[in-house]
Each structure stands twice: as structure tokens, then as C-alpha cells.
PDB file of N, CA and C in Angstrom:
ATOM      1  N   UNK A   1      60.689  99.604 151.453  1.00  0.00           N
ATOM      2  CA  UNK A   1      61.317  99.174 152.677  1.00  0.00           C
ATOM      3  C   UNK A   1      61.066 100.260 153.719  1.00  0.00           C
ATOM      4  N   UNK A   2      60.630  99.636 154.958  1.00  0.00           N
ATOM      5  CA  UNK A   2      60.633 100.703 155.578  1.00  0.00           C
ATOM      6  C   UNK A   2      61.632 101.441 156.453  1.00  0.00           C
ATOM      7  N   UNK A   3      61.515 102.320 156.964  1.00  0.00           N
ATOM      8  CA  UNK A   3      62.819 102.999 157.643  1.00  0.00           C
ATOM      9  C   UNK A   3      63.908 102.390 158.334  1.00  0.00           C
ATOM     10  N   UNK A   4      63.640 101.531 159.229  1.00  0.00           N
ATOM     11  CA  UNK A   4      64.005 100.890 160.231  1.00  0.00           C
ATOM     12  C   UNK A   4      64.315  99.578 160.157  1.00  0.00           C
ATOM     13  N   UNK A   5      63.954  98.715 158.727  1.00  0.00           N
ATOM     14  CA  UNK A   5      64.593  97.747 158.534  1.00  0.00           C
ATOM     15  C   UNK A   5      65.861  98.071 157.794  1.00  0.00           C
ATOM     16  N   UNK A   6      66.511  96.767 158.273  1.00  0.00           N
ATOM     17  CA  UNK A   6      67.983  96.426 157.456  1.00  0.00           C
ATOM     18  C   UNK A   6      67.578  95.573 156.179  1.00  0.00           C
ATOM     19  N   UNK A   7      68.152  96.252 154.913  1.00  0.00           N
ATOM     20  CA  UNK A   7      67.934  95.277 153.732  1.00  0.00           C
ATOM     21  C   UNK A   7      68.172  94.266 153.643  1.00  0.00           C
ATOM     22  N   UNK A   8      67.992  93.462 153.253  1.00  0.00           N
ATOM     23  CA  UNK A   8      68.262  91.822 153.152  1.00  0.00           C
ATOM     24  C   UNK A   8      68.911  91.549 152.104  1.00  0.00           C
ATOM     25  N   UNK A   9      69.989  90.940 151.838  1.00  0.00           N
ATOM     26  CA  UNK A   9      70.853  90.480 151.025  1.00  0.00           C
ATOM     27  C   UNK A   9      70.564  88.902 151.132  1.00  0.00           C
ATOM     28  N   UNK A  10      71.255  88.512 149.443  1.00  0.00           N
ATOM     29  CA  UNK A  10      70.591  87.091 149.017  1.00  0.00           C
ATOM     30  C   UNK A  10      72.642  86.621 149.151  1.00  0.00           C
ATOM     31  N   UNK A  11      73.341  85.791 149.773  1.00  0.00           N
ATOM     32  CA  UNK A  11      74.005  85.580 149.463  1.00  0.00           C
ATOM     33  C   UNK A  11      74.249  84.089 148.678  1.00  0.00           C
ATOM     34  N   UNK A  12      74.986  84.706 147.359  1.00  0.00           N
ATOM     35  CA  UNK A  12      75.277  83.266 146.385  1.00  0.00           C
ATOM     36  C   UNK A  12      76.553  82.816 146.375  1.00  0.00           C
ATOM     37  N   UNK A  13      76.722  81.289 147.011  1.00  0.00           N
ATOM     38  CA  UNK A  13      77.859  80.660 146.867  1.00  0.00           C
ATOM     39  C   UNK A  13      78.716  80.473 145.241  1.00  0.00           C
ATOM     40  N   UNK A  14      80.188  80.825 145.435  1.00  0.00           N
ATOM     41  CA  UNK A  14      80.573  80.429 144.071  1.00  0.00           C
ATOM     42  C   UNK A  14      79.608  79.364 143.489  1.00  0.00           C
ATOM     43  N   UNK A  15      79.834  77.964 144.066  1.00  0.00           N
ATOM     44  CA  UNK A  15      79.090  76.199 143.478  1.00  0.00           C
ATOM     45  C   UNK A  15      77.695  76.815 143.149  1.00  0.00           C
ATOM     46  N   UNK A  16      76.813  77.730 143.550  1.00  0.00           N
ATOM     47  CA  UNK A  16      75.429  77.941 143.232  1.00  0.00           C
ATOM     48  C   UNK A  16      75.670  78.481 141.717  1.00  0.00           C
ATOM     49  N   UNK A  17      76.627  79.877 142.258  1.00  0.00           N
ATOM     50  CA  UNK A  17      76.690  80.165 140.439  1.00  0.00           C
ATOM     51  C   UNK A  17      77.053  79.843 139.705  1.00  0.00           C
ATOM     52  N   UNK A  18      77.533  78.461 139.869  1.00  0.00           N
ATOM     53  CA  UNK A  18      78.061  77.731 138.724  1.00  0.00           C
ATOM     54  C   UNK A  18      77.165  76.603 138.126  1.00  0.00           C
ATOM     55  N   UNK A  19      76.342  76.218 139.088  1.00  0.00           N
ATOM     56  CA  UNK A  19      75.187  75.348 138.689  1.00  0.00           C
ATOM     57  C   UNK A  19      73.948  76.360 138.201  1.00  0.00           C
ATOM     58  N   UNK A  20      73.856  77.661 138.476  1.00  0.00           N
ATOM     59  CA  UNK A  20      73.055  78.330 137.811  1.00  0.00           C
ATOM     60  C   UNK A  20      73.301  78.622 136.738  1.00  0.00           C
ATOM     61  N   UNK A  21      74.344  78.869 136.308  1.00  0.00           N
ATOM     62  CA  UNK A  21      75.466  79.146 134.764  1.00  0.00           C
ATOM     63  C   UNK A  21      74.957  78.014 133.816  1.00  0.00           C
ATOM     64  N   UNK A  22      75.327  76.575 134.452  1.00  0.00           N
ATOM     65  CA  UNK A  22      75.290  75.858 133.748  1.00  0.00           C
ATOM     66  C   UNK A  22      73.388  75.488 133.299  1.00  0.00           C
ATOM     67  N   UNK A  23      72.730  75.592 133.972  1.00  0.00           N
ATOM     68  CA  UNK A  23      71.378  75.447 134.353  1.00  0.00           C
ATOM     69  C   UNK A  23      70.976  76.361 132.777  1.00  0.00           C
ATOM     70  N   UNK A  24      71.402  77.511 133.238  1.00  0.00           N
ATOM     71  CA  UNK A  24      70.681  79.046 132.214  1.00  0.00           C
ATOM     72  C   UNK A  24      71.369  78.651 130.601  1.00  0.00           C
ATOM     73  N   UNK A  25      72.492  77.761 130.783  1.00  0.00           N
ATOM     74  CA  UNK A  25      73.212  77.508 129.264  1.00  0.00           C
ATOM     75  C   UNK A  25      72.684  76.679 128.643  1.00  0.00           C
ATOM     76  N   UNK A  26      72.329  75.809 129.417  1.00  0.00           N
ATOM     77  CA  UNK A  26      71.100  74.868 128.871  1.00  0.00           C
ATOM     78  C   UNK A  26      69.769  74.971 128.015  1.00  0.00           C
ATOM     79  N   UNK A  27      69.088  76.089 129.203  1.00  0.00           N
ATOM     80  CA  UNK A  27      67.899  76.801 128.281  1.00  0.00           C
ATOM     81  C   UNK A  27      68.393  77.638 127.024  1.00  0.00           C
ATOM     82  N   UNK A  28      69.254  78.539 126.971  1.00  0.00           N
ATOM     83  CA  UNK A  28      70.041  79.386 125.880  1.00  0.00           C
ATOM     84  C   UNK A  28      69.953  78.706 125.048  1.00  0.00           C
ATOM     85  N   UNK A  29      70.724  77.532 125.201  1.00  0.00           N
ATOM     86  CA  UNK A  29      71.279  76.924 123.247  1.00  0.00           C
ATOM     87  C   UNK A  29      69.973  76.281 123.247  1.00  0.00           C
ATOM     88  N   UNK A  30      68.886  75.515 124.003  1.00  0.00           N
ATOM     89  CA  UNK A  30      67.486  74.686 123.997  1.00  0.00           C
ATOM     90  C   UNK A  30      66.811  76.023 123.165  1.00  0.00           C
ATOM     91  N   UNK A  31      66.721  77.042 123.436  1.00  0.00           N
ATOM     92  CA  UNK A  31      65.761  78.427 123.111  1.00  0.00           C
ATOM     93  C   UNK A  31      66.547  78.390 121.361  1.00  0.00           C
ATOM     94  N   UNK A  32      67.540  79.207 121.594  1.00  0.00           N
ATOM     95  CA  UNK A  32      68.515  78.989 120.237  1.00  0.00           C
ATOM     96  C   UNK A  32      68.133  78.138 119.286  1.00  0.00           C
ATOM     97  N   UNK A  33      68.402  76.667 119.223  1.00  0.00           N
ATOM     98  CA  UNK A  33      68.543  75.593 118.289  1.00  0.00           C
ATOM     99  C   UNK A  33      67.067  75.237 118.337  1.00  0.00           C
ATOM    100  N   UNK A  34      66.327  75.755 119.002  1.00  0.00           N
ATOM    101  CA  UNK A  34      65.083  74.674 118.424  1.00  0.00           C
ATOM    102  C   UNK A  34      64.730  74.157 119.661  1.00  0.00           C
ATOM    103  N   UNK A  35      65.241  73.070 120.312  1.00  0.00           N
ATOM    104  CA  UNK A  35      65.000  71.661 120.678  1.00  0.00           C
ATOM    105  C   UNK A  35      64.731  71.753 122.498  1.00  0.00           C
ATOM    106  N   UNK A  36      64.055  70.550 122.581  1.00  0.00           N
ATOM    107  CA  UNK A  36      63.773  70.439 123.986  1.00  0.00           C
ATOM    108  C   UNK A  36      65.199  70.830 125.023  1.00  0.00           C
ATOM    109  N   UNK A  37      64.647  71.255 126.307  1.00  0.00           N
ATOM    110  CA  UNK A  37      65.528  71.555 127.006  1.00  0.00           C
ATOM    111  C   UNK A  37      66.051  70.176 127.424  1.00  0.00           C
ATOM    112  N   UNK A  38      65.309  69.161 127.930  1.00  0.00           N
ATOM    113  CA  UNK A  38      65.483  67.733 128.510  1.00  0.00           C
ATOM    114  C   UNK A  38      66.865  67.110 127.368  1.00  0.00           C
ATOM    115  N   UNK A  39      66.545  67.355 126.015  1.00  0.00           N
ATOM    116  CA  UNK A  39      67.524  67.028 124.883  1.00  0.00           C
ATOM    117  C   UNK A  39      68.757  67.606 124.513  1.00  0.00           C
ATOM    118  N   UNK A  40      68.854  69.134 125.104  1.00  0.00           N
ATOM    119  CA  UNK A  40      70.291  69.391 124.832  1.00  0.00           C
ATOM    120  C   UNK A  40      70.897  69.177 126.477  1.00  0.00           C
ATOM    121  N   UNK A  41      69.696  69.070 127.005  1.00  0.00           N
ATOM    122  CA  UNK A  41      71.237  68.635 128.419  1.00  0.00           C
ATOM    123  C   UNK A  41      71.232  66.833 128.268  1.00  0.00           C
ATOM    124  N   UNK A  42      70.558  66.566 127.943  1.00  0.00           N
ATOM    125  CA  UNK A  42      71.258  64.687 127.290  1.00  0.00           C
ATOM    126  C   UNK A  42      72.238  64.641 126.506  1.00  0.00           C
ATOM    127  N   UNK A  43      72.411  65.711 125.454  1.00  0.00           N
ATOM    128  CA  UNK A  43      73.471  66.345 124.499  1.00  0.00           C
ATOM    129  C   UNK A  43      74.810  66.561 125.393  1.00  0.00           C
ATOM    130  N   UNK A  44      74.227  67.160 126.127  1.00  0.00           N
ATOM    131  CA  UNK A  44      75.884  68.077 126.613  1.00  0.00           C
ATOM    132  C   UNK A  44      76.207  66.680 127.769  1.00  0.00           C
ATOM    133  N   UNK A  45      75.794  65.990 128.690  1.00  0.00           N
ATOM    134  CA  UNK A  45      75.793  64.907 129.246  1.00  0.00           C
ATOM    135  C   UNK A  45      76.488  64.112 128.549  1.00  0.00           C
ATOM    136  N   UNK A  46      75.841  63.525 126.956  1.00  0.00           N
ATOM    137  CA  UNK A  46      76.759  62.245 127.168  1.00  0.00           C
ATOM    138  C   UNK A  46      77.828  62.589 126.464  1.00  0.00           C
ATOM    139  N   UNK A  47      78.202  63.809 125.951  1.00  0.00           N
ATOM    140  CA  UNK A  47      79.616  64.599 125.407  1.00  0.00           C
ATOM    141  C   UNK A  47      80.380  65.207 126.361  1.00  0.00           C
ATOM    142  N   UNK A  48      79.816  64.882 127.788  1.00  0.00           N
ATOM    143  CA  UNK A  48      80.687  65.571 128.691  1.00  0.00           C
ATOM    144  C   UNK A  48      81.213  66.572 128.777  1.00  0.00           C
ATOM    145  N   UNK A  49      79.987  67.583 128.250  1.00  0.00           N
ATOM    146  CA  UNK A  49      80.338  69.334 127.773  1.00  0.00           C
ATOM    147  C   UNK A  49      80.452  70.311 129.418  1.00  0.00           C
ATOM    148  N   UNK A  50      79.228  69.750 130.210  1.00  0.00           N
ATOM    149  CA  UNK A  50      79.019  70.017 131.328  1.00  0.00           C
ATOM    150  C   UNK A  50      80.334  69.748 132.260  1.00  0.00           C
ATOM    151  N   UNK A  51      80.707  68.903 132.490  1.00  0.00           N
ATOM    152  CA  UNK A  51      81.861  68.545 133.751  1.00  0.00           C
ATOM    153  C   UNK A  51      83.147  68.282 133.303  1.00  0.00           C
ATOM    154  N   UNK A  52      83.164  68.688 131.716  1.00  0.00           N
ATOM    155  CA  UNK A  52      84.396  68.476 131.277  1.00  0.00           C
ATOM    156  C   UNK A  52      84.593  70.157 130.496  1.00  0.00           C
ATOM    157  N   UNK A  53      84.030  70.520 130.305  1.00  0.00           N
ATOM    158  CA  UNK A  53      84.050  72.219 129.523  1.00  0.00           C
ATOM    159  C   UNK A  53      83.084  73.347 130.623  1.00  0.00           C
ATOM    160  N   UNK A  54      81.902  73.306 130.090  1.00  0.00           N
ATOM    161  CA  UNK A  54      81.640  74.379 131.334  1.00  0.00           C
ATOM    162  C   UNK A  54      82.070  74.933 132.464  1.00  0.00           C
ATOM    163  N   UNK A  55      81.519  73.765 132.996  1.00  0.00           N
ATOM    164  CA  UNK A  55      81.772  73.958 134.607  1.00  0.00           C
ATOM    165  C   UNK A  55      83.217  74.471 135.023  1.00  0.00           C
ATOM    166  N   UNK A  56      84.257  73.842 134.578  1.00  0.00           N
ATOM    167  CA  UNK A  56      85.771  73.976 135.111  1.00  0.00           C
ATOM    168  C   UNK A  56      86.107  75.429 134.490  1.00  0.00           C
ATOM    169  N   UNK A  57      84.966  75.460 133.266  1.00  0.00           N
ATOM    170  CA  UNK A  57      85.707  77.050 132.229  1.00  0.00           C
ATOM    171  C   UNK A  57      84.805  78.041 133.020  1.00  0.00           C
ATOM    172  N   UNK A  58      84.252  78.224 133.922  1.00  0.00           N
ATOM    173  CA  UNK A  58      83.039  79.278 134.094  1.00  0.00           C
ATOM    174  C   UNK A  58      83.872  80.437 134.010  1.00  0.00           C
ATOM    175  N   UNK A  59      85.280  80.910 135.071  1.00  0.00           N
ATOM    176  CA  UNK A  59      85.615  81.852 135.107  1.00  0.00           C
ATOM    177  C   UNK A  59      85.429  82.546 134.230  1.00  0.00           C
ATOM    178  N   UNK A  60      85.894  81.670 132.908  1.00  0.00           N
ATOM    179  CA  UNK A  60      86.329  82.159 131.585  1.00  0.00           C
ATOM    180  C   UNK A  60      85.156  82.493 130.873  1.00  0.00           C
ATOM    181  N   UNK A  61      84.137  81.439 130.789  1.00  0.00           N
ATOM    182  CA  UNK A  61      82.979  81.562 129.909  1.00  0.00           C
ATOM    183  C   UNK A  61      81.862  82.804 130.026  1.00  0.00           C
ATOM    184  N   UNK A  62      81.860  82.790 131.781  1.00  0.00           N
ATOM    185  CA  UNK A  62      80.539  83.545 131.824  1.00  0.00           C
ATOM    186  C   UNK A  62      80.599  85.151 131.837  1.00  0.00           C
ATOM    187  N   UNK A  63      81.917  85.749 130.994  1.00  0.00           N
ATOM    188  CA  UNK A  63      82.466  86.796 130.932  1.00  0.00           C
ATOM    189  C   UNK A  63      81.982  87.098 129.199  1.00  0.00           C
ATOM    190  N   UNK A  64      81.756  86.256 128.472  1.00  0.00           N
ATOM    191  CA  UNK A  64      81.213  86.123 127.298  1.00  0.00           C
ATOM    192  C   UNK A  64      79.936  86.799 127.161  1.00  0.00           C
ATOM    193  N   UNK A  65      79.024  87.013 125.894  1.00  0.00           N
ATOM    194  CA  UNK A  65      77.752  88.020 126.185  1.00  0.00           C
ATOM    195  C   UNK A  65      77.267  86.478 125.442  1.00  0.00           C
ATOM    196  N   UNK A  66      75.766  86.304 126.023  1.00  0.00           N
ATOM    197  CA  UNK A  66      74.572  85.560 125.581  1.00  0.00           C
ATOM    198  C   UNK A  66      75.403  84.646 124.184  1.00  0.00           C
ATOM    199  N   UNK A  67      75.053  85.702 123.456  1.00  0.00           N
ATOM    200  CA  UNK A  67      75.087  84.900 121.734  1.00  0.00           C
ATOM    201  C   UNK A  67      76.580  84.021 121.744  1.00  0.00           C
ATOM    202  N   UNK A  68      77.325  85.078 122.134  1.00  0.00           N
ATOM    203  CA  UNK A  68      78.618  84.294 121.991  1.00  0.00           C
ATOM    204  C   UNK A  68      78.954  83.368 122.807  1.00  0.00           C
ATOM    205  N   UNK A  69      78.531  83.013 123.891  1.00  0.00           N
ATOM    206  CA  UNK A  69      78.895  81.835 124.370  1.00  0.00           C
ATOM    207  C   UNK A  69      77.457  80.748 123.934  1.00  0.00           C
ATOM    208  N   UNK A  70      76.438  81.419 123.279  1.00  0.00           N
ATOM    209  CA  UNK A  70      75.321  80.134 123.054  1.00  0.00           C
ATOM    210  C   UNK A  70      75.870  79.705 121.616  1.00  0.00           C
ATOM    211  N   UNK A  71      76.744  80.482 121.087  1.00  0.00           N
ATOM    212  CA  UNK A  71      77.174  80.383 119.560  1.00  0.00           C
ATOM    213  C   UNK A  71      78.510  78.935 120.045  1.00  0.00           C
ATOM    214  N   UNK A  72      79.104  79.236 120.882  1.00  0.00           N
ATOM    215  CA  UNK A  72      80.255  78.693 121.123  1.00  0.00           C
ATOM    216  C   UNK A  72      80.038  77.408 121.545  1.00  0.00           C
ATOM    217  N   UNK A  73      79.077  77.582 122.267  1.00  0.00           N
ATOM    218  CA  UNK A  73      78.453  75.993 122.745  1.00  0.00           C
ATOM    219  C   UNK A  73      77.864  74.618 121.902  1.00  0.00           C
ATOM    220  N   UNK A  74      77.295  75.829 120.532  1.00  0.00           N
ATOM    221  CA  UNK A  74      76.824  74.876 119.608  1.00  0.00           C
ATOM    222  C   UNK A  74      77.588  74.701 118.812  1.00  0.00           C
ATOM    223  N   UNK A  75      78.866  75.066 118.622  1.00  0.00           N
ATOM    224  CA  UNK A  75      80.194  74.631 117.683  1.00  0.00           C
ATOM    225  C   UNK A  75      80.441  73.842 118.613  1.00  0.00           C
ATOM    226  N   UNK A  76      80.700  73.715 119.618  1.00  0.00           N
ATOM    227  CA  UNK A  76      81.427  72.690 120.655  1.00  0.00           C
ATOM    228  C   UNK A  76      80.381  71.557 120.603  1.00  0.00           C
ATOM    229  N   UNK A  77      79.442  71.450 120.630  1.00  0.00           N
ATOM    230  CA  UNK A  77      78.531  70.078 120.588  1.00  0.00           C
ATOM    231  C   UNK A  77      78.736  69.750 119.531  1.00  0.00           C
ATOM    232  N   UNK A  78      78.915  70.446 118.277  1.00  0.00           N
ATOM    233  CA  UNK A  78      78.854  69.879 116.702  1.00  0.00           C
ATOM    234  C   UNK A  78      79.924  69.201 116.600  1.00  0.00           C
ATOM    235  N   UNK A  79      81.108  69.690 117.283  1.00  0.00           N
ATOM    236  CA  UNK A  79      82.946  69.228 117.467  1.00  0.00           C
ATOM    237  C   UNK A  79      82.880  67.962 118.091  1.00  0.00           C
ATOM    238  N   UNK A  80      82.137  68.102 119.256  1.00  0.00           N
ATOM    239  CA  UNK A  80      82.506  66.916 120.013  1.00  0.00           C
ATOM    240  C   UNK A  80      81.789  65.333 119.408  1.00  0.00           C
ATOM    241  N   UNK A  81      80.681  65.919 118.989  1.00  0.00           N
ATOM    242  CA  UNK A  81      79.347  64.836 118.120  1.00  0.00           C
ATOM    243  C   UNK A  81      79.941  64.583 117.071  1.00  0.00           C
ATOM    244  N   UNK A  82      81.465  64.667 116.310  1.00  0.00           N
ATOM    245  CA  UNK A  82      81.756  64.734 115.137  1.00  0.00           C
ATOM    246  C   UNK A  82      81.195  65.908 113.970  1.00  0.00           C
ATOM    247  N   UNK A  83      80.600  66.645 114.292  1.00  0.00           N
ATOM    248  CA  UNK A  83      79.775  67.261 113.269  1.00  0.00           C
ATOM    249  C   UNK A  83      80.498  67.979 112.747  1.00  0.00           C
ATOM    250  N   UNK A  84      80.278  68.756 111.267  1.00  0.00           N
ATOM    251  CA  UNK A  84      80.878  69.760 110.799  1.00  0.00           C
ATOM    252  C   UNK A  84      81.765  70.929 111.553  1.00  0.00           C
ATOM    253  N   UNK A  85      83.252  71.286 111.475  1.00  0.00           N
ATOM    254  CA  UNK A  85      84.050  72.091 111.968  1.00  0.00           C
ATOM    255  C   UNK A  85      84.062  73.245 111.485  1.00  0.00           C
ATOM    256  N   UNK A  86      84.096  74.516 111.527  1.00  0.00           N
ATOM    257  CA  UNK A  86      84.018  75.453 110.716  1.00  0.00           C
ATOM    258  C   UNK A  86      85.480  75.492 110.390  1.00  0.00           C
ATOM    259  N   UNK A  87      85.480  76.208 108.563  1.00  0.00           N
ATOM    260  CA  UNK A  87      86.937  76.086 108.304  1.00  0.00           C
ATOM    261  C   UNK A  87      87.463  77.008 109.190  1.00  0.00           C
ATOM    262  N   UNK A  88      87.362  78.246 109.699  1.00  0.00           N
ATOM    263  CA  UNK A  88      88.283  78.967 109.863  1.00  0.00           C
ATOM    264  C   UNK A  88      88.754  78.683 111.422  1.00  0.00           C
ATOM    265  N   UNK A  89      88.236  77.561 112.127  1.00  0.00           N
ATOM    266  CA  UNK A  89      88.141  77.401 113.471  1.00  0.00           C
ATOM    267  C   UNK A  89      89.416  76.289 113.875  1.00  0.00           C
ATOM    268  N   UNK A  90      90.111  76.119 114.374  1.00  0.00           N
ATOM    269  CA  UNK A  90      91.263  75.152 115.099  1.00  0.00           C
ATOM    270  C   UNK A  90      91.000  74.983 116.115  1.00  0.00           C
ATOM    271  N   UNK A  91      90.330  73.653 116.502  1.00  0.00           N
ATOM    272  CA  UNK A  91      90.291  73.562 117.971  1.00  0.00           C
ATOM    273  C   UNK A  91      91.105  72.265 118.961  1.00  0.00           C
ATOM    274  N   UNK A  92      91.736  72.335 119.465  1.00  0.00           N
ATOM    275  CA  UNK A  92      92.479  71.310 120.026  1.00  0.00           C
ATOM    276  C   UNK A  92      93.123  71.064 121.439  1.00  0.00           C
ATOM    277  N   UNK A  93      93.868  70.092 122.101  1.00  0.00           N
ATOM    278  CA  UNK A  93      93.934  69.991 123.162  1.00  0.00           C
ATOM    279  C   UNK A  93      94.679  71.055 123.538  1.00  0.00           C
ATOM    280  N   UNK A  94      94.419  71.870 124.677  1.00  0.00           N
ATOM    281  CA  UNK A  94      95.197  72.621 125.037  1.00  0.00           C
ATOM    282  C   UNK A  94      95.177  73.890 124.418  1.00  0.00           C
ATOM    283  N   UNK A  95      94.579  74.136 124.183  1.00  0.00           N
ATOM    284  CA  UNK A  95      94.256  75.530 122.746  1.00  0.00           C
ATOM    285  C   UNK A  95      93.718  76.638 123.911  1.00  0.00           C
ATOM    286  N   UNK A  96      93.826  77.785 123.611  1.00  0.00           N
ATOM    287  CA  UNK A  96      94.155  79.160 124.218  1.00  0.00           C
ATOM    288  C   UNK A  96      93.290  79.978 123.294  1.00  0.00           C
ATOM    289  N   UNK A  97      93.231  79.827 121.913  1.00  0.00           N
ATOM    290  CA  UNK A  97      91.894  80.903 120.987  1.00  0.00           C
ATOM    291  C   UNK A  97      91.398  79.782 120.294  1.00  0.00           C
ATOM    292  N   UNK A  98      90.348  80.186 119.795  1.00  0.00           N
ATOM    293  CA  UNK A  98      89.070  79.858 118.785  1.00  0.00           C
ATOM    294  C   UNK A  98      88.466  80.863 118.170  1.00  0.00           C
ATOM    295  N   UNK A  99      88.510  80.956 116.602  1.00  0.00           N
ATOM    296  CA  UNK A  99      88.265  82.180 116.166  1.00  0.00           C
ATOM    297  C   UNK A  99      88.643  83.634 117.129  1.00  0.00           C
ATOM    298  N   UNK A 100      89.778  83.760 117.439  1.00  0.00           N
ATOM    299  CA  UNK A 100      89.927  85.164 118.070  1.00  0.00           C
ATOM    300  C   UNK A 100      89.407  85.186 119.475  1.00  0.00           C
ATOM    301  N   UNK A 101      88.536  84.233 119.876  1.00  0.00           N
ATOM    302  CA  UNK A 101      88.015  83.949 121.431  1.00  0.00           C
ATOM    303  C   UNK A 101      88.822  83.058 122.133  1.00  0.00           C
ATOM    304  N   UNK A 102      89.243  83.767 123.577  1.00  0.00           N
ATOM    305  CA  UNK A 102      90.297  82.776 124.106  1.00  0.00           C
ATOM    306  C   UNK A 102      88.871  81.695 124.985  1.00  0.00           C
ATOM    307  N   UNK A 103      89.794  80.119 125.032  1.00  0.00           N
ATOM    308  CA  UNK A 103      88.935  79.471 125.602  1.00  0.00           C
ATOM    309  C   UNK A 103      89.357  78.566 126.732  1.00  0.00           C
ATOM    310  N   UNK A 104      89.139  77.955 127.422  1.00  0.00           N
ATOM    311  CA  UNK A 104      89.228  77.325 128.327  1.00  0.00           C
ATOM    312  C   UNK A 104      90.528  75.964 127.950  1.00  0.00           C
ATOM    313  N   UNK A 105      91.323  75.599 128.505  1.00  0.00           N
ATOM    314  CA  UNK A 105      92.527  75.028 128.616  1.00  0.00           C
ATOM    315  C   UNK A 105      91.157  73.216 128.267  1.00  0.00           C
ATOM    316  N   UNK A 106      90.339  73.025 128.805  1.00  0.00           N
ATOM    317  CA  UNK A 106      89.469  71.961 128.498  1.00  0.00           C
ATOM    318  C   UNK A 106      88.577  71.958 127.699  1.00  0.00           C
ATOM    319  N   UNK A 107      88.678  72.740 126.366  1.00  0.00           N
ATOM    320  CA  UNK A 107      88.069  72.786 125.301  1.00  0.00           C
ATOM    321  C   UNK A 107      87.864  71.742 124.643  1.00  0.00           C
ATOM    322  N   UNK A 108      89.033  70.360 124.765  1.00  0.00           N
ATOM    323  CA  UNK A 108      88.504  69.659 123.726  1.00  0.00           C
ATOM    324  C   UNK A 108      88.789  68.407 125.220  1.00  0.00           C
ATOM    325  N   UNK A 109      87.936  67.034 124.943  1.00  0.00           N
ATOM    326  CA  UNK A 109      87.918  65.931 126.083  1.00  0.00           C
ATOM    327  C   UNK A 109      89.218  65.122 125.524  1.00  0.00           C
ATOM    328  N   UNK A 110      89.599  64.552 126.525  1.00  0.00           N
ATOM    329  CA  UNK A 110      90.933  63.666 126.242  1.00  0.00           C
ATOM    330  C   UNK A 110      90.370  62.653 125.762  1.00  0.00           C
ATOM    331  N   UNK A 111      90.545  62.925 124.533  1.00  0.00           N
ATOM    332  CA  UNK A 111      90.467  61.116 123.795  1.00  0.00           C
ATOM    333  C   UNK A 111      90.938  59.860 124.235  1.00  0.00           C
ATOM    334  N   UNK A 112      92.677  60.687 124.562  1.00  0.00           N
ATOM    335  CA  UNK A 112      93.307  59.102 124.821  1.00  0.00           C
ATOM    336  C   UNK A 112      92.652  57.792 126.022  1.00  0.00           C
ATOM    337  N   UNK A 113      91.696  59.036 127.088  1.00  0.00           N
ATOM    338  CA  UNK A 113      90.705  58.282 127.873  1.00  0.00           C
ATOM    339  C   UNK A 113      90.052  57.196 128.021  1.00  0.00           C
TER     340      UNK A 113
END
């Protein structure tokens, strides 16, 4: 830079970093599990992981490191898809921990819906 310019700053709206959050979580567990990126966001779409867990949890989530929230994401798709629960895990409406990790008040979707 040279002397006499003023640096340039990138400013990011909260809504950007939250669609970037959700964007980068996508590739994570896609990189992680194997599978096309196009396929785990059809995953998290029609389980309503995105606009019913992510998004509303970011405060909470994106304070997490890499593994543990790409770890957390793929218990939560397995939960919501019916899939295997881990025993030591309780997850339910309104729930505050998961294994020792506090989680988002919208951890699990309202069934009664």
C-alpha cells in the first residue's frame, strides 16, 4: 500500500455472515462424509436443518471449532433422517446440552407441525 492511501476495509453484514456460515457448513460435512455438495444441502433442505437449526443457532454454532460443529451436524442429520442416535446423546425439544455441548434452543423441529 502506498503511503498516501487509506486502507480499504471489506464491510460484512451480520445476514452475509450468516449465509456464508451456512454456505462453508455445507462444503465441511460434503468434504467430511464423502458426498456431493449439491446432496448434503438437499439433505439439510428437506430436514429443515438450514432455517430451522443453523441459521437461527449461528450465534451459538459458529463459536464451535471445524470438527465439532461438522461432527454435530452429522448427528443432527442422522437424528432428524431417523438414523441411529448415539447412546450417550439426549436430544430434545428445548434441550440446552448434547454430549456436554450446549446447543441451540431449535435443536430438534417441532413435530407437532
Amino acid at each position: 500500500m502506498l503511503q498516501n492511501e487509506l486502507p480499504t476495509y471489506i464491510i460484512v453484514l451480520p445476514q452475509q455472515a450468516k449465509v456464508a456460515f451456512v454456505a462453508t457448513s455445507i462444503g465441511a460435512v460434503a468434504r467430511t462424509s464423502g458426498k456431493s455438495y449439491g446432496g448434503v444441502y438437499d439433505r439439510k433442505v428437506r430436514r429443515g436443518l438450514i432455517f430451522n437449526y443453523i441459521y437461527p443457532c449461528y450465534d451459538t454454532l459458529y463459536t464451535n471449532s471445524r470438527e465439532n460443529f461438522v461432527a454435530d451436524l452429522l448427528q443432527c442429520l442422522d437424528n432428524w433422517e431417523g438414523g441411529a442416535v448415539m447412546s450417550n446423546t439426549t436430544v430434545y425439544q428445548g434441550a440446552t446440552q448434547v454430549v456436554g455441548r450446549p446447543v441451540c434452543r431449535y435443536g430438534m423441529p417441532n413435530l407437532g407441525r
